[in-house]
C-alpha atoms as a PDB file:
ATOM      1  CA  UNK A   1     -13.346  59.277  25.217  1.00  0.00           C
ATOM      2  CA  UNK A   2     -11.409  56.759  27.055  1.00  0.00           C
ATOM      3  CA  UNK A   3      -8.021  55.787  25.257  1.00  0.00           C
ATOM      4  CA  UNK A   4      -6.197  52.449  24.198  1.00  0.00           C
ATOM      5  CA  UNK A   5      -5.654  50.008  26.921  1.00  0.00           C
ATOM      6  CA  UNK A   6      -1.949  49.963  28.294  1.00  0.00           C
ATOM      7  CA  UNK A   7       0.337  49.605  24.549  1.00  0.00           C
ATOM      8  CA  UNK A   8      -1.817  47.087  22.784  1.00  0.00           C
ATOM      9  CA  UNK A   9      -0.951  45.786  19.685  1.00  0.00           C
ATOM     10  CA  UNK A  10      -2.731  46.431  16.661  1.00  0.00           C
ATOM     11  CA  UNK A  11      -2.630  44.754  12.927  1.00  0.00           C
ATOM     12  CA  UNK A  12      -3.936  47.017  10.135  1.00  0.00           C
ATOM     13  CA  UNK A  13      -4.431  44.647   6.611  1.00  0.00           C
ATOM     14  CA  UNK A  14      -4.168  47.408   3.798  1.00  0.00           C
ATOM     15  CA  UNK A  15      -1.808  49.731   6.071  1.00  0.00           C
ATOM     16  CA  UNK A  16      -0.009  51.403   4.005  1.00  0.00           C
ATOM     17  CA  UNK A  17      -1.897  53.591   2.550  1.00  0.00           C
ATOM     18  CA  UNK A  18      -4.937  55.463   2.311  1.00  0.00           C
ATOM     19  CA  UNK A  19      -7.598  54.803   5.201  1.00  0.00           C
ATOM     20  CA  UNK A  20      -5.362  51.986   6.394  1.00  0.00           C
ATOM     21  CA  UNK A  21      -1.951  53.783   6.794  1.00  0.00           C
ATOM     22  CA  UNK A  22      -4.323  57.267   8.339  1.00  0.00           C
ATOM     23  CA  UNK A  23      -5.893  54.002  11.032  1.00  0.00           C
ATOM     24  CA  UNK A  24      -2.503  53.216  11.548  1.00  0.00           C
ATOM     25  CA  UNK A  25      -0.509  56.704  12.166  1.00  0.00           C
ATOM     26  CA  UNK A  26      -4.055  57.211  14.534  1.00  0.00           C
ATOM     27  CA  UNK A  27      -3.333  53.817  16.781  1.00  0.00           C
ATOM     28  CA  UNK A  28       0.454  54.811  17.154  1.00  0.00           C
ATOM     29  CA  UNK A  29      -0.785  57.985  18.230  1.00  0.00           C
ATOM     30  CA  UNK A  30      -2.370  56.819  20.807  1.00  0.00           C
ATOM     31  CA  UNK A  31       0.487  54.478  22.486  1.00  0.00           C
ATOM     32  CA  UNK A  32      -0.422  51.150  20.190  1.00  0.00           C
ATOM     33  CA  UNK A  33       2.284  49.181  18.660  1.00  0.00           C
ATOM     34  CA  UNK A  34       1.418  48.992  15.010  1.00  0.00           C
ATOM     35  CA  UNK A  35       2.246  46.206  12.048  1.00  0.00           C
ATOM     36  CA  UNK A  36       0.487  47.278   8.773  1.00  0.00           C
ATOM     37  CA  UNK A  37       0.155  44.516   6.383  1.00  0.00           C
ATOM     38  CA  UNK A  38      -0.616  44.607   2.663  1.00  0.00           C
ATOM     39  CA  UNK A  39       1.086  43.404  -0.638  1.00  0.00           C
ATOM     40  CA  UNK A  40       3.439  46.067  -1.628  1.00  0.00           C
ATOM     41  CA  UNK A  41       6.598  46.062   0.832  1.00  0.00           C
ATOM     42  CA  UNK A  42       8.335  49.436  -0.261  1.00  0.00           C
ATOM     43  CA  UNK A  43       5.143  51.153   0.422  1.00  0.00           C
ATOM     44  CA  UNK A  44       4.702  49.567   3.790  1.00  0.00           C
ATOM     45  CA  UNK A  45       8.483  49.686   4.547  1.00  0.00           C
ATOM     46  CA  UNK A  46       7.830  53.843   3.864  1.00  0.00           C
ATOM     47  CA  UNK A  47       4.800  53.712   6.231  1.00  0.00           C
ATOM     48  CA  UNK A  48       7.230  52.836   8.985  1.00  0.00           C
ATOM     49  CA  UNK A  49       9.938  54.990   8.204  1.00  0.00           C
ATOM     50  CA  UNK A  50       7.155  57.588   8.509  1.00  0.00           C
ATOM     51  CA  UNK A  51       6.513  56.841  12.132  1.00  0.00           C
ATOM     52  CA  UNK A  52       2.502  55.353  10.755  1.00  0.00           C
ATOM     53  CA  UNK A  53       3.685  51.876  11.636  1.00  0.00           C
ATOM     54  CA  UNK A  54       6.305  50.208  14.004  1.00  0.00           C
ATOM     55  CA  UNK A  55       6.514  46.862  12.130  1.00  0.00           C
ATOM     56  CA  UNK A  56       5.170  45.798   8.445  1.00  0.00           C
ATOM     57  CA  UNK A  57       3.988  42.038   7.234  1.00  0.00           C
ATOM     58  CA  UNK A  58       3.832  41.035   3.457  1.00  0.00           C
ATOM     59  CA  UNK A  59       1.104  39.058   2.242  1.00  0.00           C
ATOM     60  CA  UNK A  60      -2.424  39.386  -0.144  1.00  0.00           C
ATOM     61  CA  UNK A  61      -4.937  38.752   2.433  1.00  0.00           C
ATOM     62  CA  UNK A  62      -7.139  36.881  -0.313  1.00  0.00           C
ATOM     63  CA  UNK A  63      -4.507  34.231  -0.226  1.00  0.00           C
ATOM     64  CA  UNK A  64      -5.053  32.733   3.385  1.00  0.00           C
ATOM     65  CA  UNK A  65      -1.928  30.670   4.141  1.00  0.00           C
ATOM     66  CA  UNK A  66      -0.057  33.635   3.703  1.00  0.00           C
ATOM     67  CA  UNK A  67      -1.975  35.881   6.038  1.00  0.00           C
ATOM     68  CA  UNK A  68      -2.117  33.167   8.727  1.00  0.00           C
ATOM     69  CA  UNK A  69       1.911  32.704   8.477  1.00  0.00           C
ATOM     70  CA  UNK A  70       2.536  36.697   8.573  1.00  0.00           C
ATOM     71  CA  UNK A  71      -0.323  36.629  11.278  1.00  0.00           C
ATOM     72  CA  UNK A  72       1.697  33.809  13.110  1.00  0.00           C
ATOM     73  CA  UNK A  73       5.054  36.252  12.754  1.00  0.00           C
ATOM     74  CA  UNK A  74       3.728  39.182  14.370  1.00  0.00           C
ATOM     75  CA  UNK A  75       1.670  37.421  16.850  1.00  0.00           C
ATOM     76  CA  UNK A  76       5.149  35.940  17.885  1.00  0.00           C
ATOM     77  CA  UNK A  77       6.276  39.731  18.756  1.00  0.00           C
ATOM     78  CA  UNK A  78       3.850  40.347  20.455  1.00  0.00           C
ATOM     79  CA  UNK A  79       0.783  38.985  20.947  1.00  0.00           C
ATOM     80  CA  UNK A  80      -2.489  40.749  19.023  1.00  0.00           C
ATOM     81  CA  UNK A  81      -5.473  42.788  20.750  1.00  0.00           C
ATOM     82  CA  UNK A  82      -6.737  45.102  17.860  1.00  0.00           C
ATOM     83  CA  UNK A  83      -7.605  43.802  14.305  1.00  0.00           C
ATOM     84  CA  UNK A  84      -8.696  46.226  11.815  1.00  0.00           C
ATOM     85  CA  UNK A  85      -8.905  44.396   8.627  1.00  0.00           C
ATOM     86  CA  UNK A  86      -9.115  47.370   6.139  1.00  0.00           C
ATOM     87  CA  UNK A  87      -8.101  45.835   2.714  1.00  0.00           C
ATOM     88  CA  UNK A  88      -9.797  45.800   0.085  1.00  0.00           C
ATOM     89  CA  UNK A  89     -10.197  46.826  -3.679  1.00  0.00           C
ATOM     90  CA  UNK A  90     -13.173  48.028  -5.697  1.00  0.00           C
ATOM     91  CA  UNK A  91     -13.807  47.389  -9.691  1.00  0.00           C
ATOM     92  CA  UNK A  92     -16.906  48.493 -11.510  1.00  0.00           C
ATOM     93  CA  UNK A  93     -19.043  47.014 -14.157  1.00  0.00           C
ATOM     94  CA  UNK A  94     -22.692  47.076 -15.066  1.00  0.00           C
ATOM     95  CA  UNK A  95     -23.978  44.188 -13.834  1.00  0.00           C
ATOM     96  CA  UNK A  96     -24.698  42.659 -17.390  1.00  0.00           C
ATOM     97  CA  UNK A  97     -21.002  42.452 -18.182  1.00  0.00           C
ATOM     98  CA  UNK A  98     -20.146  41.444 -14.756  1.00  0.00           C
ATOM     99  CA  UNK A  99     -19.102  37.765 -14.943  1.00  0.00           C
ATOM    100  CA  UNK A 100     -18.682  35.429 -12.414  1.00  0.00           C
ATOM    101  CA  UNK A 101     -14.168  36.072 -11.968  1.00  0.00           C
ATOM    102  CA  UNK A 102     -15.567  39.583 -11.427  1.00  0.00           C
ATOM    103  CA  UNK A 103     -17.458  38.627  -8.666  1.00  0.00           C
ATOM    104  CA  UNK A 104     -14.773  35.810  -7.350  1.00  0.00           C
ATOM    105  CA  UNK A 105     -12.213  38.314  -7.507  1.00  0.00           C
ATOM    106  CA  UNK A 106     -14.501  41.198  -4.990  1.00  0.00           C
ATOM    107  CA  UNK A 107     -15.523  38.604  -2.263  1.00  0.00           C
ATOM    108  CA  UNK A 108     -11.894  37.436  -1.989  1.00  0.00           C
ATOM    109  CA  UNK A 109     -10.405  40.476  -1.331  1.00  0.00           C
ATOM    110  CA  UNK A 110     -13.128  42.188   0.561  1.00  0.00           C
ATOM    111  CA  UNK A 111     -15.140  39.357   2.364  1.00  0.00           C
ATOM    112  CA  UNK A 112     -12.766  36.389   2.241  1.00  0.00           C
ATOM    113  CA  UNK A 113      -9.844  38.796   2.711  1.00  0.00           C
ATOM    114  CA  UNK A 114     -11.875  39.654   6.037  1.00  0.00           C
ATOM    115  CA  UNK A 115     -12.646  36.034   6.978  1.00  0.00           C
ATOM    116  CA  UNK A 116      -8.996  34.920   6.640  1.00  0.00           C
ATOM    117  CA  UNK A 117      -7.476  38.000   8.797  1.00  0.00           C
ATOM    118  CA  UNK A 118     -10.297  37.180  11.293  1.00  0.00           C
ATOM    119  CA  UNK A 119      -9.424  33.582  11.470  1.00  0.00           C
ATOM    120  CA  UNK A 120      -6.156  34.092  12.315  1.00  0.00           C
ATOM    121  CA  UNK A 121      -6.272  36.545  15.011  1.00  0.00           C
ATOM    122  CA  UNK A 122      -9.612  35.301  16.807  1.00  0.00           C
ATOM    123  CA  UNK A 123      -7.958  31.999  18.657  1.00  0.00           C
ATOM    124  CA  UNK A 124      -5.401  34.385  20.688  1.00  0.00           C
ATOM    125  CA  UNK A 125      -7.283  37.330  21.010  1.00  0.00           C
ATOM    126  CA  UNK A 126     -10.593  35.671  22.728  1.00  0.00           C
ATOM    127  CA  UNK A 127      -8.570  34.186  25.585  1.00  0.00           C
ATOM    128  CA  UNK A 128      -7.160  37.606  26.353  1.00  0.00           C
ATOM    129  CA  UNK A 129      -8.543  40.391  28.800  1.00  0.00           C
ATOM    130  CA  UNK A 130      -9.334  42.659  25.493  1.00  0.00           C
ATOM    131  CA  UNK A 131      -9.691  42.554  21.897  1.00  0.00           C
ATOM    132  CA  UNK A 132     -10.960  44.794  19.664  1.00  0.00           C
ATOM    133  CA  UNK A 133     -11.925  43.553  16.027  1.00  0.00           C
ATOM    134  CA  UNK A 134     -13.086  46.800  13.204  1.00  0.00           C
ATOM    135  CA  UNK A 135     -13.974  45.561   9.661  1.00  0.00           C
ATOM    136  CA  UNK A 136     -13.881  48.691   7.736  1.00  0.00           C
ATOM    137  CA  UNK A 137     -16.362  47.921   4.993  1.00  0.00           C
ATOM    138  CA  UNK A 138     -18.516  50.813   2.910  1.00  0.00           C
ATOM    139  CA  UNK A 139     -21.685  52.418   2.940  1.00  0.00           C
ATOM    140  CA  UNK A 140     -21.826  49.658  -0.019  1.00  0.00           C
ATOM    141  CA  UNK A 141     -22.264  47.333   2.955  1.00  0.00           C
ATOM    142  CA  UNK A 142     -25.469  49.471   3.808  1.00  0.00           C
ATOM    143  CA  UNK A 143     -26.848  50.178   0.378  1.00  0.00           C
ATOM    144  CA  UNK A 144     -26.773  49.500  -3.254  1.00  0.00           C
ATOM    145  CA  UNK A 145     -24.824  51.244  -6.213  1.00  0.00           C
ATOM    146  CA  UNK A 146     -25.505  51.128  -9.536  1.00  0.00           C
ATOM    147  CA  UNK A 147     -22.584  49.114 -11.864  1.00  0.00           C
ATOM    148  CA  UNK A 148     -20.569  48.035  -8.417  1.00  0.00           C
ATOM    149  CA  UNK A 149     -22.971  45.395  -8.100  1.00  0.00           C
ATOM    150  CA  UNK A 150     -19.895  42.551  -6.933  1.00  0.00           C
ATOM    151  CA  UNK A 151     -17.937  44.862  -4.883  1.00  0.00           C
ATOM    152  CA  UNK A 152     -21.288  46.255  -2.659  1.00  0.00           C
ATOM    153  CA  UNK A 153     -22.201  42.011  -2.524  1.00  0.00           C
ATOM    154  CA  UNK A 154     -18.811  41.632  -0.673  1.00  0.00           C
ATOM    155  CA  UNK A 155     -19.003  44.517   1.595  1.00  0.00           C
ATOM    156  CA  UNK A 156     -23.060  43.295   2.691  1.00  0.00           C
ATOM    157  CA  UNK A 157     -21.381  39.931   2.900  1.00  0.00           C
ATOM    158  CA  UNK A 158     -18.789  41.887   5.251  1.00  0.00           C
ATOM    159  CA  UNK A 159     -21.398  43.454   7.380  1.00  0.00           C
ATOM    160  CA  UNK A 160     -23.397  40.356   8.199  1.00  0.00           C
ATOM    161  CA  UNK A 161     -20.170  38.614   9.136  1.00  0.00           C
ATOM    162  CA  UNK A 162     -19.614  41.337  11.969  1.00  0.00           C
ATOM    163  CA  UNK A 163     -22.738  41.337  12.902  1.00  0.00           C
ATOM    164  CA  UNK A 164     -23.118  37.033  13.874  1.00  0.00           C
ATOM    165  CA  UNK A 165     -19.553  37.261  14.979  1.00  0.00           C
ATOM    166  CA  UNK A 166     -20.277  40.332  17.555  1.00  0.00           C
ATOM    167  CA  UNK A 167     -23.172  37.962  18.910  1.00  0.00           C
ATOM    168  CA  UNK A 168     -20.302  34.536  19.013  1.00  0.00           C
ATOM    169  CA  UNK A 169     -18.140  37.011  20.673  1.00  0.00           C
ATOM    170  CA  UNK A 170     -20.578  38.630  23.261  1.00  0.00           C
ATOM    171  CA  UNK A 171     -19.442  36.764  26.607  1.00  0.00           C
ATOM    172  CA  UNK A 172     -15.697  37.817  25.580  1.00  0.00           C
ATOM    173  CA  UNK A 173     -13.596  40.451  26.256  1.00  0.00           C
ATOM    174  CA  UNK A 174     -13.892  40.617  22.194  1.00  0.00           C
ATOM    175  CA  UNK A 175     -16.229  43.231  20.237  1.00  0.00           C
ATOM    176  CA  UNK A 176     -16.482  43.496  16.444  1.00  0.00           C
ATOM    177  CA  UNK A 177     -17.560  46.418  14.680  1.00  0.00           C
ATOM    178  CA  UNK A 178     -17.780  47.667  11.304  1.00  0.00           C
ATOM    179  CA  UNK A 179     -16.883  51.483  10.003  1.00  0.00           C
ATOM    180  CA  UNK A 180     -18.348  51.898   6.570  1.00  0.00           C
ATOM    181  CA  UNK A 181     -16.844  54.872   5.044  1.00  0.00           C
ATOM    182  CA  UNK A 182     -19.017  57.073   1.887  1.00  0.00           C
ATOM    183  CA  UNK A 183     -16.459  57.847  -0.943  1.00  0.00           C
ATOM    184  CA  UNK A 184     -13.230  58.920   0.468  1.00  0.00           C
ATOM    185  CA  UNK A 185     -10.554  60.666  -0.570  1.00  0.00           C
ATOM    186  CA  UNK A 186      -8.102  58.284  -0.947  1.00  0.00           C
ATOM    187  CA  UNK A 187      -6.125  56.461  -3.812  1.00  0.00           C
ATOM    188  CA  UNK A 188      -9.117  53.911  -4.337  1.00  0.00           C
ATOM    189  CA  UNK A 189     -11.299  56.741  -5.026  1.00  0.00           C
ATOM    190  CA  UNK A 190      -9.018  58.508  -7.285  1.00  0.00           C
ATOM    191  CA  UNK A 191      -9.305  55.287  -9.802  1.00  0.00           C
ATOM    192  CA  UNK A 192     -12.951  56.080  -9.601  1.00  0.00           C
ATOM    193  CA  UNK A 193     -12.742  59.454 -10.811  1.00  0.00           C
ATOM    194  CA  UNK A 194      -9.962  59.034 -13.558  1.00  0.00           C
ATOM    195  CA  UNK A 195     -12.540  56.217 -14.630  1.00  0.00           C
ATOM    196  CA  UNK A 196     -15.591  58.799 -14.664  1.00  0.00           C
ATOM    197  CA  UNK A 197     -13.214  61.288 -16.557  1.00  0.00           C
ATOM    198  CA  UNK A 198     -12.347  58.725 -18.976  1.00  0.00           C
ATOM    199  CA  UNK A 199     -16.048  57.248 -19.943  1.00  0.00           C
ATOM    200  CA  UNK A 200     -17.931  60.850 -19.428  1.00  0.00           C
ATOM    201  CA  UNK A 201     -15.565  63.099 -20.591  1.00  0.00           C
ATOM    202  CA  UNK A 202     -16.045  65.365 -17.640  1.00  0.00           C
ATOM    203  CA  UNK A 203     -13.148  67.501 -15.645  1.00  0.00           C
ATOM    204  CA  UNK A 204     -11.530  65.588 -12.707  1.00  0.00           C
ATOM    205  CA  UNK A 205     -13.567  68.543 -10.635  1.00  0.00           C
ATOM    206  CA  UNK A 206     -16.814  67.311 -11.977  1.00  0.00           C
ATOM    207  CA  UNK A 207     -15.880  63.671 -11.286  1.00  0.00           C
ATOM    208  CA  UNK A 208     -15.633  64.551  -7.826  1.00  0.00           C
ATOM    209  CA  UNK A 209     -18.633  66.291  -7.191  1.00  0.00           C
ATOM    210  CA  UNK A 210     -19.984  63.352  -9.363  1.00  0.00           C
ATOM    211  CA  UNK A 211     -18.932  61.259  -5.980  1.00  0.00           C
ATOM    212  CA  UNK A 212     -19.821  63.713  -3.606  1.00  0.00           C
ATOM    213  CA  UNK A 213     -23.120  64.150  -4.650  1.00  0.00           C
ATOM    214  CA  UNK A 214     -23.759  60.623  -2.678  1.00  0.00           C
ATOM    215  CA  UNK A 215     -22.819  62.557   0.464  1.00  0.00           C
ATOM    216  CA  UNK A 216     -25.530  65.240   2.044  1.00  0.00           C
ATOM    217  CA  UNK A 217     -22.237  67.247   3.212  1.00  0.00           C
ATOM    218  CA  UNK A 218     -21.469  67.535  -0.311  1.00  0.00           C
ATOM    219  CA  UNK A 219     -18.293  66.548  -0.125  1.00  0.00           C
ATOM    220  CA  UNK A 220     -15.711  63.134   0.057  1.00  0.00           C
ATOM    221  CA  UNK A 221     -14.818  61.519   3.685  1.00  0.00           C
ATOM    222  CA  UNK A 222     -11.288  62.378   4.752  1.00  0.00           C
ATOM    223  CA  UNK A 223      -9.411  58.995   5.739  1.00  0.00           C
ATOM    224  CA  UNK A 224      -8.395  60.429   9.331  1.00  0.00           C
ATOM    225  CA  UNK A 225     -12.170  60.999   9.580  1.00  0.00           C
ATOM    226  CA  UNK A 226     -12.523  57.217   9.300  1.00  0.00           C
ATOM    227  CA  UNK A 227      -9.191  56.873  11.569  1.00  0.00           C
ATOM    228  CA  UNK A 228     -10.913  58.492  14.203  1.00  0.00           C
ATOM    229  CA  UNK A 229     -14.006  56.514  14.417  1.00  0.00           C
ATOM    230  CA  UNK A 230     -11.934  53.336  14.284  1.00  0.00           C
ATOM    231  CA  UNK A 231      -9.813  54.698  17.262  1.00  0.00           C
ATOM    232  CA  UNK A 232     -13.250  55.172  19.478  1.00  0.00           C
ATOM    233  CA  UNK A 233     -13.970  51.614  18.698  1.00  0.00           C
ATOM    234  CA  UNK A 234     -10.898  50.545  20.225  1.00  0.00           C
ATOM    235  CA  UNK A 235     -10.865  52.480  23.005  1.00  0.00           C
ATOM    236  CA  UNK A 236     -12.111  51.164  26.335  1.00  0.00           C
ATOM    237  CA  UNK A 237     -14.837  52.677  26.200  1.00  0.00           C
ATOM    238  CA  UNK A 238     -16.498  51.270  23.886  1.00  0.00           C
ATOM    239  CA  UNK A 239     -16.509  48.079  25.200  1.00  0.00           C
ATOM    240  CA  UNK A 240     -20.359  48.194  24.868  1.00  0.00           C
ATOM    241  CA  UNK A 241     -20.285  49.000  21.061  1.00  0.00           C
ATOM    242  CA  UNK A 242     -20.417  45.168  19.213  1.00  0.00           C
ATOM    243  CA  UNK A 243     -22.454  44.165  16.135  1.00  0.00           C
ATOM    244  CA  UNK A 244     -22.603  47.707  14.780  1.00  0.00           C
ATOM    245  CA  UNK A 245     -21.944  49.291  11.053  1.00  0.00           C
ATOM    246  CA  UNK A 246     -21.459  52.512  11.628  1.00  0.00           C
ATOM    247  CA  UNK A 247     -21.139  55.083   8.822  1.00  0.00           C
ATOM    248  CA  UNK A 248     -18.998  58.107   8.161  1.00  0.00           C
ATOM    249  CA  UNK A 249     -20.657  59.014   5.317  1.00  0.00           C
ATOM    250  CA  UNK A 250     -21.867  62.585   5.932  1.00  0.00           C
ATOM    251  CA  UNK A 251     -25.612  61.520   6.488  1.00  0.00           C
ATOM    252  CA  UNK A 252     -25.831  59.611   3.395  1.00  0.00           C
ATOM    253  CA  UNK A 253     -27.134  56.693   5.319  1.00  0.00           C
END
């Protein structure tokens, strides 16, 4: 597979931990210079003492002056080639006693949270020899789930946004991809399962073959398994890949 392009730098929204933070410690791996950007400061602070992450950003990606002047800051370091706008949250509900905040809340963070990050990085990056743009969205972007009805409506809404964009973006240097990962091991997940435990009574080792069941493998995605799919997508050589959801999901799409 053909590597990074001489020591581009890459923003990861939602870097410091879980999928984000494993997407991070993956570009820095291979020669990137990384800012990981999220809401919680000590944890992103820790993600560079860890060697995931060169530089960190503050800001709630939902809230789009913010992300455009932490955008601005790092851009002014140094200027951006790889986006991979990773953040997001999930909440569950059947759809009867989802109301409408519900819904307002899951396309902020995980469509509009997308749109914003996007916005901000798109004017610099297009007029540059490459740029690399990776939504990480879900195999809820690809299919339904019963009682996440909001949160897979953002991730679709995700999805379709990568795909017109890759088409805008076609005679650039710029490609834009999603990754939709099945259910992952991560700290995300781990709110699902103490949520199964708590409503079905079941040991946290049935909750999690609960989830795993989804995948044919039989088992939940690792997050450097997602790390390593988003690394191929920003690799020169894929410079041919744009418009695509791709899943990690263990052949469960």
């Amino acid at each position: 597979m053909s590597g990074l392009p001489h020591s581009p730098h890459a923003l990861v929204t939602g870097g410091g931990r879980g999928i984000g933070r494993a997407i991070a410690a993956s570009l820095v791996g291979a020669g990137a210079t990384v800012t990981v950007l999220g809401r919680n400061a000590a944890t992103l602070e820790e993600a560079v003492s860890a060697g995931a992450a060169h530089f960190f950003a503050v800001a709630d990606v939902s809230n789009e002056a913010a992300l455009k002047a932490a955008v601005a800051e790092a851009s002014a370091r140094k200027p951006i080639d790889i986006l991979v706008a990773n953040a997001g949250n999930a909440e569950s509900a059947p759809f009867a006693k989802s109301d409408s905040a519900i819904f307002t809340r899951m396309m902020d963070v995980n469509f509009m949270g997308v749109v914003h990050a996007v916005r901000a990085v798109l004017p610099g990056m297009k007029d540059r020899p490459y740029g690399r743009i990776v939504a990480v969205a879900s195999t809820a972007g690809l299919k339904g789930y019963a009682y996440v009805s909001a949160y897979v409506a953002a991730k679709h809404a995700v999805v379709g946004l990568v795909r017109s964009l890759a088409l805008e973006m076609a005679s650039s240097n710029v490609t834009v991809n999603a990754v939709c990962p099945g259910f992952t091991d991560t700290d995300l997940v781990a709110g699902s399962i103490d949520n199964i435990m708590k409503k079905t009574g079941r040991t946290r080792e049935q909750a999690i073959a609960e989830l795993a069941k989804h995948n044919p493998q039989g088992r939940l995605i690792s997050p450097q398994e997602v790390a390593d799919t988003v690394l191929w997508l920003c690799g020169e050589g894929a410079g041919a890949i744009t418009g695509q959801a791709i899943a990690v999901a263990g052949g469960e799409i």
